[in-house]
Protein backbone atom coordinates (compact mmCIF):
# COMPACT_ATOMS: atom_id res chain seq x y z
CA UNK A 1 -21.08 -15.96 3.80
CA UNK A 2 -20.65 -13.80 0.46
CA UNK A 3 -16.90 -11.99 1.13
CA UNK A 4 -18.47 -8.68 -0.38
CA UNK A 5 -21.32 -7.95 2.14
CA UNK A 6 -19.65 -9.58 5.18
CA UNK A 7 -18.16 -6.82 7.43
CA UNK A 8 -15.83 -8.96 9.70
CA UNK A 9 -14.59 -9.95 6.86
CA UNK A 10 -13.92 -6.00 5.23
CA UNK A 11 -12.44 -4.86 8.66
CA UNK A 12 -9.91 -7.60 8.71
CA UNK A 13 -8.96 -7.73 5.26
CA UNK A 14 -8.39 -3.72 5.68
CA UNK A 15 -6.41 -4.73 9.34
CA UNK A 16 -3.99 -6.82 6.92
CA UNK A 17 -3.54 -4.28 4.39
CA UNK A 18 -2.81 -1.86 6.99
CA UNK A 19 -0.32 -3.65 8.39
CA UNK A 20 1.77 -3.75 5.07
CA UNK A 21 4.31 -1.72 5.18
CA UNK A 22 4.64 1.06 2.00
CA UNK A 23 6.63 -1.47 0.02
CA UNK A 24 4.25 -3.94 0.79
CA UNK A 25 1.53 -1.64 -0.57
CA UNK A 26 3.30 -0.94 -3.81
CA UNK A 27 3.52 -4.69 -4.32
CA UNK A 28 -0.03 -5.06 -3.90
CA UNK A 29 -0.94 -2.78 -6.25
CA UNK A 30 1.58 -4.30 -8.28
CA UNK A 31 -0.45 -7.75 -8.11
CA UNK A 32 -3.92 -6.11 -8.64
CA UNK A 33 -2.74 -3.79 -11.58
CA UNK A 34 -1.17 -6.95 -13.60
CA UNK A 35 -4.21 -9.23 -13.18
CA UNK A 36 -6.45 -10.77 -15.27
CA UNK A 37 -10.22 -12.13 -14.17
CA UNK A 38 -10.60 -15.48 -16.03
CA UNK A 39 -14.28 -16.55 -17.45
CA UNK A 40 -15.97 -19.58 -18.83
CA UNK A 41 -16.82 -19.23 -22.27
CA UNK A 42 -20.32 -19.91 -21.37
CA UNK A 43 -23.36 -18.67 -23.74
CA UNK A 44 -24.57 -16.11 -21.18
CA UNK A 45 -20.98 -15.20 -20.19
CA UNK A 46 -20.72 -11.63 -22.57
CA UNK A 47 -24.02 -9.58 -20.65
CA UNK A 48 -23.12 -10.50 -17.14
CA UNK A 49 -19.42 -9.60 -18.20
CA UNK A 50 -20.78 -6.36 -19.27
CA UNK A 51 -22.80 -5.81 -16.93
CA UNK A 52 -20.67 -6.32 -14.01
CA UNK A 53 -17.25 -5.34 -15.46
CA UNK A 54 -17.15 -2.69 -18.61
CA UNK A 55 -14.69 -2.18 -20.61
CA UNK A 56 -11.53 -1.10 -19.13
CA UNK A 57 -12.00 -1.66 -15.52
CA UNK A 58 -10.13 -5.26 -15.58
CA UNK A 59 -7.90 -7.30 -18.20
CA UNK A 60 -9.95 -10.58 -18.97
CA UNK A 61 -8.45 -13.90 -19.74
CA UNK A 62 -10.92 -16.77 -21.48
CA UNK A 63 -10.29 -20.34 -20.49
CA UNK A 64 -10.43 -23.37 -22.79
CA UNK A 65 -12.56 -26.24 -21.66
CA UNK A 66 -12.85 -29.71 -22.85
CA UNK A 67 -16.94 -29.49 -22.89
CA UNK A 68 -17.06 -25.74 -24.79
CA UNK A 69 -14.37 -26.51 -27.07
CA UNK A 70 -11.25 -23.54 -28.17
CA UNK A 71 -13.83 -22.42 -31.01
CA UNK A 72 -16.50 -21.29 -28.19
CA UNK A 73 -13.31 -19.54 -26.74
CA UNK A 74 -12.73 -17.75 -29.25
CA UNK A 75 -15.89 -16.99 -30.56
CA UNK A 76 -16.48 -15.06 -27.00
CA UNK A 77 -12.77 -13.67 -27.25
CA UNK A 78 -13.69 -12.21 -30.29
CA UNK A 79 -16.80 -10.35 -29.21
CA UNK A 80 -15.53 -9.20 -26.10
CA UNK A 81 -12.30 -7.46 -27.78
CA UNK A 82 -14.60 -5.96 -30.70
CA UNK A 83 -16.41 -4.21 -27.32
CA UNK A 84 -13.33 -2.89 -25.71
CA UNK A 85 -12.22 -5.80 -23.49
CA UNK A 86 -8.60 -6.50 -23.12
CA UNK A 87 -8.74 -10.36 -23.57
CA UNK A 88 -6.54 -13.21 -23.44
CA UNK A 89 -7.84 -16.54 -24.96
CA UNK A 90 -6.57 -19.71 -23.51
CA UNK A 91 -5.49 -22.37 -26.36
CA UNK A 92 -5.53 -26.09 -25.55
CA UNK A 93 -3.08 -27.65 -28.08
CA UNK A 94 -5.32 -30.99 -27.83
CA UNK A 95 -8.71 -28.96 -29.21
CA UNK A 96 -7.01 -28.53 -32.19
CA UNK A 97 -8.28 -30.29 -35.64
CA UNK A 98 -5.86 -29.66 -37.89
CA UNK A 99 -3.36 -27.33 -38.72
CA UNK A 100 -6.04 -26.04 -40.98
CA UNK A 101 -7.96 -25.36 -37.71
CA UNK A 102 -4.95 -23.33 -35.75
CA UNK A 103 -4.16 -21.05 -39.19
CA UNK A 104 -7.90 -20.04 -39.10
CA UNK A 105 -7.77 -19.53 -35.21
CA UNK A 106 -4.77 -17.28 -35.50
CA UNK A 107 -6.51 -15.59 -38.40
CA UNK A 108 -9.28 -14.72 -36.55
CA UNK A 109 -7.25 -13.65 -33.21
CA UNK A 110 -5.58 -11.03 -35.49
CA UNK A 111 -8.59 -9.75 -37.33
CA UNK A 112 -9.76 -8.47 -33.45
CA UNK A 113 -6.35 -7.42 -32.57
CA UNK A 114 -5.74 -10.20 -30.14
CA UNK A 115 -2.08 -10.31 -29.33
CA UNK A 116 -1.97 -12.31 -25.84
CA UNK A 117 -2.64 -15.68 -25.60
CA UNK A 118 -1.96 -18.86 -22.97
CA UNK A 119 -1.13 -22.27 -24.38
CA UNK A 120 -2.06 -24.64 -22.41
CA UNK A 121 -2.40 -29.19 -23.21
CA UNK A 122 -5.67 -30.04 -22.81
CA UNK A 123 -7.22 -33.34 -21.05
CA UNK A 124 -9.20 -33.96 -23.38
CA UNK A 125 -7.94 -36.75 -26.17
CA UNK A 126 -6.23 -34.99 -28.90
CA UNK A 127 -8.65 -34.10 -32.01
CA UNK A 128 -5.11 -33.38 -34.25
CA UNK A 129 -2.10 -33.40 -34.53
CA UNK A 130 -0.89 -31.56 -31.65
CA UNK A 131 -0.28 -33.46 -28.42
CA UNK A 132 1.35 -31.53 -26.02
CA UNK A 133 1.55 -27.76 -25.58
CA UNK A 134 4.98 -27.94 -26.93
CA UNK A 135 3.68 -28.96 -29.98
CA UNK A 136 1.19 -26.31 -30.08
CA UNK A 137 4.07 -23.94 -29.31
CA UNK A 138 6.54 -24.57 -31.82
CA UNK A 139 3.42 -24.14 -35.08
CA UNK A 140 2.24 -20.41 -33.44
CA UNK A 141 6.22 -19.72 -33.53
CA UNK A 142 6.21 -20.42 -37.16
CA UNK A 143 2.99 -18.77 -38.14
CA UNK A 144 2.95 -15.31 -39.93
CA UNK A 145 0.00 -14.47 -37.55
CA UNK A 146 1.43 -15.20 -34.16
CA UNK A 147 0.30 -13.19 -31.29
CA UNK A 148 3.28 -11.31 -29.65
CA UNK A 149 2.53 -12.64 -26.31
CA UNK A 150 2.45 -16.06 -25.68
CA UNK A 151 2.36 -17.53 -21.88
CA UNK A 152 2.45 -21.31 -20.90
CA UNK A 153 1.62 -23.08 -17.90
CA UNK A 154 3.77 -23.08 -14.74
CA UNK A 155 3.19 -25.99 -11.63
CA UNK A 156 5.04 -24.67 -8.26
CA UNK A 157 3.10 -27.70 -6.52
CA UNK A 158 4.24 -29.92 -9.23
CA UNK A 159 2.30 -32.55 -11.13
CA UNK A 160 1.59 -36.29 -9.95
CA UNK A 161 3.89 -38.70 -11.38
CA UNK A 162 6.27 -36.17 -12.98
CA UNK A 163 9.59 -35.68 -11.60
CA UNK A 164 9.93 -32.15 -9.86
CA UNK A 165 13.46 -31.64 -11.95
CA UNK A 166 11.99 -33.28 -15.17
CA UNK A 167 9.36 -30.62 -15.16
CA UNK A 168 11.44 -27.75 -14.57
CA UNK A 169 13.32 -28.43 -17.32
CA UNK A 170 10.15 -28.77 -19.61
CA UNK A 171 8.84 -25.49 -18.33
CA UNK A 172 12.47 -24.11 -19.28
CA UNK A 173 12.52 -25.75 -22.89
CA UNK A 174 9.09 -24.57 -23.53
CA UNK A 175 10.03 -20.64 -22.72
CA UNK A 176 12.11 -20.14 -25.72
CA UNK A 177 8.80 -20.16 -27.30
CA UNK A 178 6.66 -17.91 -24.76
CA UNK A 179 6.81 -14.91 -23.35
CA UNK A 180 5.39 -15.40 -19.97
CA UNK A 181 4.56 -18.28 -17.62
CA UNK A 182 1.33 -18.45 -15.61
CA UNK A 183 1.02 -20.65 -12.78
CA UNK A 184 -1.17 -23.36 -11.82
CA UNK A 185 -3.46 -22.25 -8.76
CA UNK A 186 -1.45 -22.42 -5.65
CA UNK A 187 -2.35 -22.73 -2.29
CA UNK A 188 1.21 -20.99 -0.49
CA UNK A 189 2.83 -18.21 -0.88
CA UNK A 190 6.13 -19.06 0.57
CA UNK A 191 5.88 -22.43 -1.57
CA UNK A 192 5.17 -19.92 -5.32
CA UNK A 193 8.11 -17.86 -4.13
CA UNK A 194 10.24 -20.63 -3.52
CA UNK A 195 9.55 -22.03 -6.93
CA UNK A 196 10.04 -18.85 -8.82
CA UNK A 197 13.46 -18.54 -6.87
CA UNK A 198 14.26 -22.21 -8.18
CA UNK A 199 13.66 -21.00 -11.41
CA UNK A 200 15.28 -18.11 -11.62
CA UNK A 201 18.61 -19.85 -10.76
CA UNK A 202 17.38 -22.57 -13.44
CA UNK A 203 17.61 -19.85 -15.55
CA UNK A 204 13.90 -18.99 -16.56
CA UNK A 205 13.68 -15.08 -17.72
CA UNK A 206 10.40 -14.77 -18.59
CA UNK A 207 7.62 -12.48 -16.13
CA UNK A 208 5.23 -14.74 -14.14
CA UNK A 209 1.85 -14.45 -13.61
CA UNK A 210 0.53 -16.52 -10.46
CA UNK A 211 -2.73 -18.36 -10.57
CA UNK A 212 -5.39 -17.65 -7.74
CA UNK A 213 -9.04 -18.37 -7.29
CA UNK A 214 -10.81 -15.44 -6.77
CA UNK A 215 -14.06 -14.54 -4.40
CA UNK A 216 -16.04 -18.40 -5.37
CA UNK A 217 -17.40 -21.54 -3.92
CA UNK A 218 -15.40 -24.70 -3.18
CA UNK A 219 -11.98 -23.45 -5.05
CA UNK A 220 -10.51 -26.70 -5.03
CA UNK A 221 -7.82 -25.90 -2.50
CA UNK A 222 -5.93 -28.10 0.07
CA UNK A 223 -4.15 -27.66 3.75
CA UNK A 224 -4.86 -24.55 5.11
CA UNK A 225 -6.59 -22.61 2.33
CA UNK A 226 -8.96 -25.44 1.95
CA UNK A 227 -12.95 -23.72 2.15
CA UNK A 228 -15.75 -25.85 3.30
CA UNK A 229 -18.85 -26.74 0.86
CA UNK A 230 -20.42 -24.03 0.05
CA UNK A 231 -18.41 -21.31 1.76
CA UNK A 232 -16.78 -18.24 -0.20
CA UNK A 233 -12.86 -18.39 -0.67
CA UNK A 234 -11.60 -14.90 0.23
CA UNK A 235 -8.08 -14.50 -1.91
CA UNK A 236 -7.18 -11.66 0.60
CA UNK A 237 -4.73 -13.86 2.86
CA UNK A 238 -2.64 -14.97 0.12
CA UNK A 239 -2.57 -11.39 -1.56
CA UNK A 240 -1.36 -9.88 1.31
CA UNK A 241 1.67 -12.89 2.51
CA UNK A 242 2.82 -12.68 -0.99
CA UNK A 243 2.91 -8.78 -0.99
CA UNK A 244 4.43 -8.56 1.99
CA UNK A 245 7.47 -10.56 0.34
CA UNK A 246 10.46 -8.32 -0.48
CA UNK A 247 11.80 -11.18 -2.67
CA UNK A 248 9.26 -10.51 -4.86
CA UNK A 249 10.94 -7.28 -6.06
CA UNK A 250 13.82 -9.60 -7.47
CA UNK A 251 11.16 -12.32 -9.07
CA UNK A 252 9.17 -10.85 -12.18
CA UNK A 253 6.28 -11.51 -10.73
CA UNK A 254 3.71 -9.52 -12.73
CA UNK A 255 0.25 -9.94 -11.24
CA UNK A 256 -2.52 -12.50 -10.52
CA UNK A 257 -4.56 -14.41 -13.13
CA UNK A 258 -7.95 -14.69 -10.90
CA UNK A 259 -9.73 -17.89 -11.63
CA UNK A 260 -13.87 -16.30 -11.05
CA UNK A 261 -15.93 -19.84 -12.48
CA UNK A 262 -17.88 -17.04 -13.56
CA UNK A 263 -18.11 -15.30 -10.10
CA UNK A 264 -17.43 -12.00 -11.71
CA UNK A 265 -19.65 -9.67 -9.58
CA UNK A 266 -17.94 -10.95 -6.40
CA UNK A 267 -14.35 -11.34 -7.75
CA UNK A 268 -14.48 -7.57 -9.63
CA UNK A 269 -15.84 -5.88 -6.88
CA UNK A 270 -12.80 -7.44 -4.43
CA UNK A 271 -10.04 -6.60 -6.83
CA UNK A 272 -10.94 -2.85 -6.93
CA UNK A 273 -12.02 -3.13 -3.03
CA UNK A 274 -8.60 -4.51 -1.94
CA UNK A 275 -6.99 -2.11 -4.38
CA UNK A 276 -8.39 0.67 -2.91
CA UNK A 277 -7.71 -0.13 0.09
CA UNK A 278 -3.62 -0.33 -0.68
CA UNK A 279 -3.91 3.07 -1.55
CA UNK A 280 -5.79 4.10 1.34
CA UNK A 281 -3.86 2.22 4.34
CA UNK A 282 -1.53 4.21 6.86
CA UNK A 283 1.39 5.38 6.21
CA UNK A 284 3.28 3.27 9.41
């Protein structure tokens, strides 16, 4: 079942807009205005972007894997901004060679007018000097060519083996050197707001972007959102449950960072679908 051509599917996700109330529209909006679709840096990644997305219709993010390396990143960064793409290139602090290799990555990154980025660790080994994101962090803060936006990662399901508290406070030691967190794909609502809540009190100020997979196969989910082989993951549900969320008003929440594994037809055509359609529901 591809979410785009399925009607069931269209009629119910509209029945669930609909049923939003006009706050809960505004929010959505909110969401769908703020994201970002994120790509693979893949070598035939820049014509089907183009092709399915131009310029302007949707703020790109580009990921950093261990396989393509954070040069391929921003080697596709680089020719996406130069043809009008909004883009924000995902930095894994392990890629790194040297510090050699991060002053000539932040050169670059300014030459195209690149001022967003997301620093993330890595899985990979470390190829330098830099460990941790934390690491990575505190060298951009020093640089002369810093971007003026830098986000790190955020877990509201936590990570195995690491103390819920113990990570909070890392998240909160590492925002005095970002300015914005972006979550780790979650699979509840009620579970993101509760986090962001928690740190709120803990006394993170930073906006938060919240990580989602968008219209793809097997999205890696668990419990309820979990998709069968094969199947398409429709993000609509969890749009909707956390628009319909006055706390979110009170949260700096600032919109979705869609995870498309290169989905982009699909995941494009369902952000401007479901935007649409927050526009167009009743007024109940």
């Amino acid at each position: 079942m591809v979410v785009g051509s399925d009607r069931r599917a269209r009629r119910r996700n509209r029945r669930s807009i609909e049923d939003l109330d006009r706050d809960g529209r505004v929010r959505l909006r909110r969401l769908l205005e703020g994201s970002r679709l994120v790509i693979l840096p893949t070598s035939e990644i820049i014509p089907l972007v183009e092709s399915r997305s131009p310029p302007g219709s949707a703020a790109l993010a580009v990921a950093c894997t261990d396989g393509l390396g954070v040069d391929q990143t921003i080697a596709v960064s680089e020719v996406l901004a130069s043809r009008g793409y909004e883009v924000t290139p995902h930095l894994a602090a392990r890629q790194f060679r040297s510090q050699r290799h991060l002053d000539e990555t932040l050169q670059r990154l300014a030459r195209r007018s690149i001022n967003r980025i997301l620093v993330v660790r890595g899985r990979a080994q470390p190829r330098g000097p830099f460990d941790t994101a934390g690491g990575l962090l505190e060298a951009i803060g020093r640089h002369a060519k810093a971007p003026g936006e830098v986000g790190i990662a955020g877990y509201p399901e936590g990570l195995p083996d690491v103390d819920r508290h113990r990570l909070a406070e890392r998240l909160l030691a590492l925002s005095s050197h970002a300015t914005f967190v972006s979550t780790e794909i979650t699979a509840s609502p009620e579970g993101l707001l509760r986090w962001a809540a928690e740190m709120r009190v803990r006394g993170l100020e930073s906006p938060i972007e919240v990580g989602i997979p968008g219209v793809v196969r097997n999205p890696g989910l668990t419990g309820q959102a979990r998709t069968r082989r094969g199947e398409w993951h429709d993000p609509t549900g969890f749009v909707v449950q956390l628009a319909a969320q006055p706390a979110l008003d009170h949260l700096g929440v600032s919109g979705l960072r869609i995870e498309t594994a290169n989905e982009i037809e699909p995941c494009a055509a369902w952000r401007q679908r479901t935007y649409d359609l927050a526009h167009q529901a009743r007024t109940v």
